[in-house]
N, C-alpha and C. Protein backbone atom coordinates (compact mmCIF):
# COMPACT_ATOMS: atom_id res chain seq x y z
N UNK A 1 156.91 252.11 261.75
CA UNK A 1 156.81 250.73 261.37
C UNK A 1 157.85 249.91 262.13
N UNK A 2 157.91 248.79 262.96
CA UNK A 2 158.77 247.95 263.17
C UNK A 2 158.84 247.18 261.88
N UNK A 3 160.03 246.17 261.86
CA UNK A 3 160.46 245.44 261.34
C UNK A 3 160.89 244.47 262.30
N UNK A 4 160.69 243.04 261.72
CA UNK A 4 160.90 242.07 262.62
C UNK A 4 161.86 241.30 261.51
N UNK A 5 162.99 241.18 261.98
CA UNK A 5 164.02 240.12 261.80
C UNK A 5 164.10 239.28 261.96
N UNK A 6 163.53 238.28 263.07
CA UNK A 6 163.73 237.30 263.12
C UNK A 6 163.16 236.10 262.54
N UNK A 7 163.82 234.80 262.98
CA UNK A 7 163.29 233.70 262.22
C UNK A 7 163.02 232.68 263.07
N UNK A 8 162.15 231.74 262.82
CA UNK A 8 161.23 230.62 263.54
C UNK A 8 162.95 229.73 264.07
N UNK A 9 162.78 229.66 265.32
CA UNK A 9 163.61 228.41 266.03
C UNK A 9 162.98 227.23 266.25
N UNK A 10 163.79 225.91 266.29
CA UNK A 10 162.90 225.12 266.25
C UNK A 10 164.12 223.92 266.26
N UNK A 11 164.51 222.41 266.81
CA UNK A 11 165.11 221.41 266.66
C UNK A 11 165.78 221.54 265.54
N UNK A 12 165.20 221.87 264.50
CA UNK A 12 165.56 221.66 263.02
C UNK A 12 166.36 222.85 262.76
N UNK A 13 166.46 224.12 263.63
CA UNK A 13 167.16 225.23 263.02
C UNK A 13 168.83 224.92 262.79
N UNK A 14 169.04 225.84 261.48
CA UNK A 14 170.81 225.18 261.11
C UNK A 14 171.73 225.98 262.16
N UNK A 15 172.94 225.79 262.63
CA UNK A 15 173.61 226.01 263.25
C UNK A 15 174.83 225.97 263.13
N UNK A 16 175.48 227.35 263.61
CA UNK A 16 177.20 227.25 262.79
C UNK A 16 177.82 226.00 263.68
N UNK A 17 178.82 225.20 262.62
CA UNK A 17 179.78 224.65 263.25
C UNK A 17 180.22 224.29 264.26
N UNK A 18 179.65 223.61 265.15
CA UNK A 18 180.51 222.90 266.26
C UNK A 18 179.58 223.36 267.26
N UNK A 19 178.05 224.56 267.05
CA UNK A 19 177.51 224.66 268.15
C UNK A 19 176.48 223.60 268.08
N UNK A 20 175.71 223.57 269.68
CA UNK A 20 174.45 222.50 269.53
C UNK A 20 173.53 222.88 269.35
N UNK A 21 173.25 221.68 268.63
CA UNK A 21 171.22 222.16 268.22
C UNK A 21 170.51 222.79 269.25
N UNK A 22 169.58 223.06 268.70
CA UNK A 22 168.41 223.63 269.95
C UNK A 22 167.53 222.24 270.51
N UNK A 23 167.10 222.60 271.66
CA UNK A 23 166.62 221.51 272.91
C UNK A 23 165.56 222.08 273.13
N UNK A 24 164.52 221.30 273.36
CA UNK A 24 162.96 222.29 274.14
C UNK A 24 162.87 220.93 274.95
N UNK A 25 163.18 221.30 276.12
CA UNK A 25 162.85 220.41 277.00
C UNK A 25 161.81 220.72 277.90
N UNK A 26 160.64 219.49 277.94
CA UNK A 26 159.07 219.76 278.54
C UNK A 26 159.73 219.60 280.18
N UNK A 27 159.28 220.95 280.52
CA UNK A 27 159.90 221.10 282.49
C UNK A 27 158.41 221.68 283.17
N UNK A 28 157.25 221.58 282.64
CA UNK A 28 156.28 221.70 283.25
C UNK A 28 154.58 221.00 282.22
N UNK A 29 154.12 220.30 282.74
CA UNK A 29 152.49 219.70 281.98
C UNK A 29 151.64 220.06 282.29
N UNK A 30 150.39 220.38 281.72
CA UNK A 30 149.57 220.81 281.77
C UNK A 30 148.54 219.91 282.86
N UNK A 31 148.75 218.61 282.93
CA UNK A 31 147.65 217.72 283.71
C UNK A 31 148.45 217.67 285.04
N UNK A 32 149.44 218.01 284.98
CA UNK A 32 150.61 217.70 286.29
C UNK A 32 150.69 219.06 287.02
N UNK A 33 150.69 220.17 286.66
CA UNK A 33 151.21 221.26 287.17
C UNK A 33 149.74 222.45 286.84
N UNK A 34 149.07 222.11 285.75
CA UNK A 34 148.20 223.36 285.30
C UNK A 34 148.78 224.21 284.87
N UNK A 35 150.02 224.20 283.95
CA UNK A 35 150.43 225.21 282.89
C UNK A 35 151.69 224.17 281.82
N UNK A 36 151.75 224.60 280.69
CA UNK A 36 153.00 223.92 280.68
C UNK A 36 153.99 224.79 279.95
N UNK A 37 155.50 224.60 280.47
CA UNK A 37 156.67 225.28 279.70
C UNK A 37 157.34 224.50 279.79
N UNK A 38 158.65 225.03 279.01
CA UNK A 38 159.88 224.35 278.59
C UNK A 38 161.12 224.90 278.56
N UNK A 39 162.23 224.11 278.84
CA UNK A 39 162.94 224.88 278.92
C UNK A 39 164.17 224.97 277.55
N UNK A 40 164.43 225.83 277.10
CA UNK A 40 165.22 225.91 275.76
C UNK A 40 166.71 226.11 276.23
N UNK A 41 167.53 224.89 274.98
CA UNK A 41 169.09 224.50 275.34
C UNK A 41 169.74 225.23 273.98
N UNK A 42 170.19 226.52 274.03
CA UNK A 42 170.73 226.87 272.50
C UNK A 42 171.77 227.93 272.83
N UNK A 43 172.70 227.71 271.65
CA UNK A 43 173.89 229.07 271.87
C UNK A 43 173.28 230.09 271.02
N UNK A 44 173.88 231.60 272.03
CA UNK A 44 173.45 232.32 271.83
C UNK A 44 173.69 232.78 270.33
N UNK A 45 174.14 232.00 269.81
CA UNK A 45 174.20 232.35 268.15
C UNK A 45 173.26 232.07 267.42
N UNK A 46 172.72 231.22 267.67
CA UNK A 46 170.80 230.55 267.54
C UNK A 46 170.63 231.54 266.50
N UNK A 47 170.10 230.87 264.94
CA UNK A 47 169.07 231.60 264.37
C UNK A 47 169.41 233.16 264.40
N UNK A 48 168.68 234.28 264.28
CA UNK A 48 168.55 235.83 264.60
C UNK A 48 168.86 235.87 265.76
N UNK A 49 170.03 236.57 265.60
CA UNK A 49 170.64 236.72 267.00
C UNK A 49 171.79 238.67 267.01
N UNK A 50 171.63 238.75 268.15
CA UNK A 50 172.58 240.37 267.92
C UNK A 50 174.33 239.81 268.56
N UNK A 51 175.15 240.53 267.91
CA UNK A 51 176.36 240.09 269.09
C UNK A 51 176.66 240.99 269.89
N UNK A 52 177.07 241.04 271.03
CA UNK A 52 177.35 242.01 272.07
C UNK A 52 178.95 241.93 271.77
N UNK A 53 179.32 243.53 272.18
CA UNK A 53 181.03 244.02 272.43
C UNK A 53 182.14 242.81 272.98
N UNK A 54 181.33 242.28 273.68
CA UNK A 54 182.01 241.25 274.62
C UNK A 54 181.97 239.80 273.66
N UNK A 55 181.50 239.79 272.60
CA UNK A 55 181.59 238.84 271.67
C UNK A 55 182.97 238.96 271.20
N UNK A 56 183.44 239.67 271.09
CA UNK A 56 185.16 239.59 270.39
C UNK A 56 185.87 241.17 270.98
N UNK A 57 185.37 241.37 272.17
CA UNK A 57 186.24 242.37 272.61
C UNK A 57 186.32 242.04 274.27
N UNK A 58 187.60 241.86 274.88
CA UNK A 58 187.77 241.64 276.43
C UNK A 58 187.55 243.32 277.23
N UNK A 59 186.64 243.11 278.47
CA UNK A 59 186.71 244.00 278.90
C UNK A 59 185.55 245.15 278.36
N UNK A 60 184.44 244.79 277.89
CA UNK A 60 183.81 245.45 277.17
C UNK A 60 182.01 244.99 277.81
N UNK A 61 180.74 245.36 277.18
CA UNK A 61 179.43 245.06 277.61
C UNK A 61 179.21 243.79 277.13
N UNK A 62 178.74 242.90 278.02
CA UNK A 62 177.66 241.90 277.96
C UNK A 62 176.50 242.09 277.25
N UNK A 63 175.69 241.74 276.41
CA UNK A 63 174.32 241.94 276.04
C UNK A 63 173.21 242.40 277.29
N UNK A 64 173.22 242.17 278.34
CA UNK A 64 172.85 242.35 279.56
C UNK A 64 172.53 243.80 279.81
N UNK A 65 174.02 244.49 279.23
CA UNK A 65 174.10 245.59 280.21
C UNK A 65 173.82 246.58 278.98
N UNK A 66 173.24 246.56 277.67
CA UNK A 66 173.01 247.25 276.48
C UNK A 66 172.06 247.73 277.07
N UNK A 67 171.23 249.08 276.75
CA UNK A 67 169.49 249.33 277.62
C UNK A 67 168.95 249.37 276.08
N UNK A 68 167.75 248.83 276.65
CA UNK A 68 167.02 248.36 275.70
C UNK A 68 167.08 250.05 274.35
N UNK A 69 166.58 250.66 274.79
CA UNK A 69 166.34 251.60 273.97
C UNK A 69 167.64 251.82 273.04
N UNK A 70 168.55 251.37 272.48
CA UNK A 70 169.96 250.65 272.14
C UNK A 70 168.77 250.27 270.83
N UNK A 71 168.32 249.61 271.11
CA UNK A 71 167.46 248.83 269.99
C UNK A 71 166.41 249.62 268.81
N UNK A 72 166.02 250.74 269.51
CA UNK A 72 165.07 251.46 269.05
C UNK A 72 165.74 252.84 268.10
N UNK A 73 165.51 252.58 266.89
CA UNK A 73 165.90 253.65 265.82
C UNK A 73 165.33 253.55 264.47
N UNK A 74 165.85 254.62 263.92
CA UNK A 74 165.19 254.34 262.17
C UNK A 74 166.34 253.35 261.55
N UNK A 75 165.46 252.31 260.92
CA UNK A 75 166.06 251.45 260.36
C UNK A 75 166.19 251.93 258.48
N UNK A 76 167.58 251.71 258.26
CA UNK A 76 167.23 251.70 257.04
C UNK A 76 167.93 250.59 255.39
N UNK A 77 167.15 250.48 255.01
CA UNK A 77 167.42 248.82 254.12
C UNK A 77 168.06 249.24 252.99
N UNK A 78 169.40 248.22 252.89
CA UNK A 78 170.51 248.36 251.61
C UNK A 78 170.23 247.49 250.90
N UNK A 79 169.54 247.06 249.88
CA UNK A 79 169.86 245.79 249.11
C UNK A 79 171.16 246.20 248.35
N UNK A 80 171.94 244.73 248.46
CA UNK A 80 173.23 244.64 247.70
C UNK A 80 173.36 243.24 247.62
N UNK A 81 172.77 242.59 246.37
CA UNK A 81 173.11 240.71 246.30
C UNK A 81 174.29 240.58 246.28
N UNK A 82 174.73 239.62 246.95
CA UNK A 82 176.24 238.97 247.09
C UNK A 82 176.15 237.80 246.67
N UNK A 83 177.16 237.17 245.75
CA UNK A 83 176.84 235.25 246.50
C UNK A 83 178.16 235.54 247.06
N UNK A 84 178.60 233.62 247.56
CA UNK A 84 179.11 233.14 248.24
C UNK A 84 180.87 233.93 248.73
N UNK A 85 181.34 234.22 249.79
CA UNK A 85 182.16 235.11 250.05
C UNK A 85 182.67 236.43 249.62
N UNK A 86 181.66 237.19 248.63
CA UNK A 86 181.77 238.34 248.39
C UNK A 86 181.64 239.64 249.79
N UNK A 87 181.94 240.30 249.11
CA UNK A 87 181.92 241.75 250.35
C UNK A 87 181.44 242.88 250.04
N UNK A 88 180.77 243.47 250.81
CA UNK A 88 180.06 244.82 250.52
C UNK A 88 180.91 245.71 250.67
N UNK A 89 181.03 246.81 249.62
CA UNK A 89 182.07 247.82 249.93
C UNK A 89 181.48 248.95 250.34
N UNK A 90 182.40 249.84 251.14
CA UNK A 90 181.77 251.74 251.10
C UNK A 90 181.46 252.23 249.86
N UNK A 91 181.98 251.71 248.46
CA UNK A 91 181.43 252.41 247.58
C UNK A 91 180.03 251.81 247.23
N UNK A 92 180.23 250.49 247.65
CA UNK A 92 178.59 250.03 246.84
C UNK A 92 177.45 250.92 247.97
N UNK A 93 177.84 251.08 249.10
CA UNK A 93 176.43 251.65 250.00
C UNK A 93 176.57 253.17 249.46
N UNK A 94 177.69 254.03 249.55
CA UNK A 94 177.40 255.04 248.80
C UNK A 94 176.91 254.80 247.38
N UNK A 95 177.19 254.00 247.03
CA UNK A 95 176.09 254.03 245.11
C UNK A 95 174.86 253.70 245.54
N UNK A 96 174.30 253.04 246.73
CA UNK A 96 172.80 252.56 247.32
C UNK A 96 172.39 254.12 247.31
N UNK A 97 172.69 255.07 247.27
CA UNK A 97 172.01 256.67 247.78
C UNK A 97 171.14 256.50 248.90
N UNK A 98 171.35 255.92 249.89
CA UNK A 98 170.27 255.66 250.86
C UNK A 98 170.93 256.88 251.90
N UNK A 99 170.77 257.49 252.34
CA UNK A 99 171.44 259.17 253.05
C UNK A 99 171.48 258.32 254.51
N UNK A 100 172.36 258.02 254.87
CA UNK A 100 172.69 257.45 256.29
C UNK A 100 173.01 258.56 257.53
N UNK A 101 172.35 258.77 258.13
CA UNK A 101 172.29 259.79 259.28
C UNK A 101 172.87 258.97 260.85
N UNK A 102 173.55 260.25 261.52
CA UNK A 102 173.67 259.28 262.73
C UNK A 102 173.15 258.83 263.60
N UNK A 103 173.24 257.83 264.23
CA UNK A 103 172.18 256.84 264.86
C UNK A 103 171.21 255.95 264.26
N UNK A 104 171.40 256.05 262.97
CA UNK A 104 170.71 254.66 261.75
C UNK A 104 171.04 253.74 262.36
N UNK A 105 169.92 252.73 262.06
CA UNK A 105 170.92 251.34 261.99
C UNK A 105 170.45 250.60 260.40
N UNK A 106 171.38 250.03 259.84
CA UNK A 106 171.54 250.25 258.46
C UNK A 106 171.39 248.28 258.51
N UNK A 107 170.22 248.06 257.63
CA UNK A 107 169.94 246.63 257.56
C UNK A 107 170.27 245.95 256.34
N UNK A 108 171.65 245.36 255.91
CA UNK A 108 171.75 244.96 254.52
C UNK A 108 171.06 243.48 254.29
N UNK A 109 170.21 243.48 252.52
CA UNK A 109 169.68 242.25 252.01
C UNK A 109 170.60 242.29 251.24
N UNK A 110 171.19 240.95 250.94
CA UNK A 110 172.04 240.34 250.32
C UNK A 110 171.46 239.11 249.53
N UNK A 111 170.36 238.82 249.93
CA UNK A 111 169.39 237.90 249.24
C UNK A 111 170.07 236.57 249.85
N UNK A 112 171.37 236.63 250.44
CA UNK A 112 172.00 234.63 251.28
C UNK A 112 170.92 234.42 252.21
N UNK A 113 169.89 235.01 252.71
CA UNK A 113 168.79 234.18 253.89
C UNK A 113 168.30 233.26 252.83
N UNK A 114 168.23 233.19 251.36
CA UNK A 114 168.03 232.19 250.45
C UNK A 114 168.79 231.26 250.60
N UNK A 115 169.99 231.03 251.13
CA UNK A 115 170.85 229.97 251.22
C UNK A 115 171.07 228.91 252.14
N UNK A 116 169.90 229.08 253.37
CA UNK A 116 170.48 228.95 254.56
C UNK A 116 169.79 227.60 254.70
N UNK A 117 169.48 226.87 253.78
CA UNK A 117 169.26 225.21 253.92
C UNK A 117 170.78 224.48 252.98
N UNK A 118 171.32 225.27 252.58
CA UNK A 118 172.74 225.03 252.02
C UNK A 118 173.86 224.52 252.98
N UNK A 119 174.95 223.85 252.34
CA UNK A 119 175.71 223.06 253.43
C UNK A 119 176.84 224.58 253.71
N UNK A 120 176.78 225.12 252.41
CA UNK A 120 178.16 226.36 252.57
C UNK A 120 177.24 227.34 253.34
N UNK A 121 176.21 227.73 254.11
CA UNK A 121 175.54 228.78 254.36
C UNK A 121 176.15 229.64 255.57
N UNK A 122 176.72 228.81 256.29
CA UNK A 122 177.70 229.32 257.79
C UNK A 122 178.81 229.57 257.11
N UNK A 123 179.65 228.77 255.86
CA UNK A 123 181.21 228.71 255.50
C UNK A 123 181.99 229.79 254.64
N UNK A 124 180.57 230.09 253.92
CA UNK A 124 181.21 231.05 252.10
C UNK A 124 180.53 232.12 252.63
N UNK A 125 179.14 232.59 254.02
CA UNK A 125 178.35 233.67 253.56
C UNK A 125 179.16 235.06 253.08
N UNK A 126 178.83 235.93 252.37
CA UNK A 126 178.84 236.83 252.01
C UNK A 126 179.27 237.86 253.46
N UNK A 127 180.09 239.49 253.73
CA UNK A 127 180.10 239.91 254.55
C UNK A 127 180.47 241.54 254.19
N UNK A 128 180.66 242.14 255.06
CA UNK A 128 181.26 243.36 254.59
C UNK A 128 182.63 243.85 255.03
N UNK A 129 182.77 244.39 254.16
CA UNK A 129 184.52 244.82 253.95
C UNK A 129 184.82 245.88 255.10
N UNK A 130 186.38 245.63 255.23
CA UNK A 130 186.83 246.32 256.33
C UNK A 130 186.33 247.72 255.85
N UNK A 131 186.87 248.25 254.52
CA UNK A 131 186.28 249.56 254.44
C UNK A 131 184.76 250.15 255.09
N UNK A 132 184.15 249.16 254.30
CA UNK A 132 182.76 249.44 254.82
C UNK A 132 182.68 249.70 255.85
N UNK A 133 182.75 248.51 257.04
CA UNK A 133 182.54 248.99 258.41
C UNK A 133 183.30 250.40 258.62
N UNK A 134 184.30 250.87 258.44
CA UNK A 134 184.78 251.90 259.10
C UNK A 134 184.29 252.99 257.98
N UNK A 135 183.70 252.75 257.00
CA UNK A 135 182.78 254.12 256.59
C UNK A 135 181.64 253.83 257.43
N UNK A 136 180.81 253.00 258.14
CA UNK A 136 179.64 253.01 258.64
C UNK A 136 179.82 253.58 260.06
N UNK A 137 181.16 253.53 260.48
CA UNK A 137 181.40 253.82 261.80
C UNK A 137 181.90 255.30 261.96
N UNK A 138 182.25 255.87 260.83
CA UNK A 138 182.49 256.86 260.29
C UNK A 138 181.16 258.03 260.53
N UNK A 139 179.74 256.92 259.75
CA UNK A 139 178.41 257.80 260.07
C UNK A 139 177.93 257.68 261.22
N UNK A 140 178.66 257.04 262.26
CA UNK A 140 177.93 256.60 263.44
C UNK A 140 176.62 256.35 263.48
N UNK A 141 176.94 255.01 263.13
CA UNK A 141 175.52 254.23 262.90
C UNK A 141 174.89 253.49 263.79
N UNK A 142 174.15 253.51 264.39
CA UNK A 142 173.59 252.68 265.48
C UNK A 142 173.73 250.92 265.94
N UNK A 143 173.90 250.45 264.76
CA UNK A 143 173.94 248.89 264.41
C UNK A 143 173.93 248.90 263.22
N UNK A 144 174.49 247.34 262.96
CA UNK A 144 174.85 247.02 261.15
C UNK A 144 173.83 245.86 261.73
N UNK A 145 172.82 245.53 260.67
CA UNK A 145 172.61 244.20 260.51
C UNK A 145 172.77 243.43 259.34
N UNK A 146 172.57 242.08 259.08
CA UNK A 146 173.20 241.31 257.78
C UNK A 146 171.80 240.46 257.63
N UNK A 147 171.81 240.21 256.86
CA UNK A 147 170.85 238.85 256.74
C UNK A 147 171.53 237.33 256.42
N UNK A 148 172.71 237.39 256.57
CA UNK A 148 174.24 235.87 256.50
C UNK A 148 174.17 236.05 257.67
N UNK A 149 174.91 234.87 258.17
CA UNK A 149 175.18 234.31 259.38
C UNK A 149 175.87 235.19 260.50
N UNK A 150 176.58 235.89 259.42
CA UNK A 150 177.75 236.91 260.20
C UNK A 150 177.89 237.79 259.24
N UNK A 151 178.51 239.15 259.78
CA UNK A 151 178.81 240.67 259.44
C UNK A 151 180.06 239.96 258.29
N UNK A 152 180.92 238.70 258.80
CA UNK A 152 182.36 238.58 258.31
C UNK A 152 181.92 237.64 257.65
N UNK A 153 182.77 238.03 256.28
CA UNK A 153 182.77 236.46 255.37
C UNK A 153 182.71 234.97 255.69
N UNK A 154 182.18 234.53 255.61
CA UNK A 154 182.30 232.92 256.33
C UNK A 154 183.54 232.70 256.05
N UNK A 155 184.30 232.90 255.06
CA UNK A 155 186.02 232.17 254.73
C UNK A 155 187.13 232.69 255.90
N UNK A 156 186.24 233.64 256.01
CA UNK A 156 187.17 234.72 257.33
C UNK A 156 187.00 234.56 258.35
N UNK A 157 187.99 233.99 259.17
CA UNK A 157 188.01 233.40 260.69
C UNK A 157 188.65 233.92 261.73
N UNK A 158 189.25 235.45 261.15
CA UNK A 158 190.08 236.21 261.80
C UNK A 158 188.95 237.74 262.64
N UNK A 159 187.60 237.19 262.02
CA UNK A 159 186.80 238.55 261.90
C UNK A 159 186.97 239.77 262.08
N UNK A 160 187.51 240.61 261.11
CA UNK A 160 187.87 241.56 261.16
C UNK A 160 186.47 242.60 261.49
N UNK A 161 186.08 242.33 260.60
CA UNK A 161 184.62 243.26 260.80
C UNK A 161 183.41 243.45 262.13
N UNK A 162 184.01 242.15 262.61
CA UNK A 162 183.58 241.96 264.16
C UNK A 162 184.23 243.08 265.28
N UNK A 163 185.64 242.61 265.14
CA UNK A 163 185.82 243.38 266.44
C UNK A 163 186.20 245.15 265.50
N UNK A 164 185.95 245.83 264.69
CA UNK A 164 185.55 247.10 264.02
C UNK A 164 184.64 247.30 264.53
N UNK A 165 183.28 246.70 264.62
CA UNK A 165 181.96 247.04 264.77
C UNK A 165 182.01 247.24 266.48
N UNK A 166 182.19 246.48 266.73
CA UNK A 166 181.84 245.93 268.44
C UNK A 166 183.21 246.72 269.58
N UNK A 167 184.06 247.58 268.60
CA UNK A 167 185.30 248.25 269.68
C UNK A 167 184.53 249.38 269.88
């Protein structure tokens, strides 16, 4: 089974703090050229997005240089509701009994993709605890994904859980 993560982009999509909206700018017409495209203006934080090593580590991979097959594994789903700046711990995924093997990539619902027409949805989201990550890194897990904005608490600007994941 795939699973698809992602979510519709569009002018209107919300965007953390200080980045710019998305742009679809018409760079080819259909009566003018016989096809038409556009060209899209967005940071790579846009909506569903992965972060690469080089997101908070110097000296490390570009998204570029990941090979695709990086992407391809058994996924497997934690629900754990959080609200607003809570943290997922190693004990709550060990109480999930979900048997994490290495090379998972482990997809937590937190139920905040409910939040994300909210003004706090980039600021308070929910994230996981330093423990956590380093029990997940512990199972050598393929990828963490979140369904919040970020792996790190929105209150947390130091992201700890970022550069854990991504060293």
């Amino acid at each position: 089974m795939i699973l698809d993560l992602t979510r519709e982009i569009s002018a209107d999509t919300k965007v953390f703090p200080g980045s710019p909206l998305p742009k679809f700018i018409t760079w080819t017409k259909m009566d003018v050229h016989n096809y038409y495209s556009e060209v899209i203006f967005m940071s790579t934080h846009t909506g569903t997005h992965m972060d690469a090593p080089s997101h908070f580590v110097n000296d490390v991979s570009s998204i570029d240089k990941i090979s695709v097959n990086r992407f391809i594994s058994n996924a497997l789903l934690i629900k754990i509701e959080k609200d607003s700046d809570e943290l997922i711990t190693a004990s709550e995924i060990e109480a999930s009994k979900v048997k994490i093997l290495e090379g998972d990539t482990i997809v937590f619902s937190t139920l905040w993709e409910n939040e994300v027409d909210k003004d706090y949805f980039f600021s308070h989201n929910p994230g996981l605890s330093e423990g956590a990550a380093k029990y997940l890194i512990d199972k050598k897990v393929n990828a963490v994904c979140i369904d919040s904005p970020s792996i790190d608490r929105g209150s947390d600007s130091n992201f700890p859980v970022h550069k854990l994941l991504l060293s």
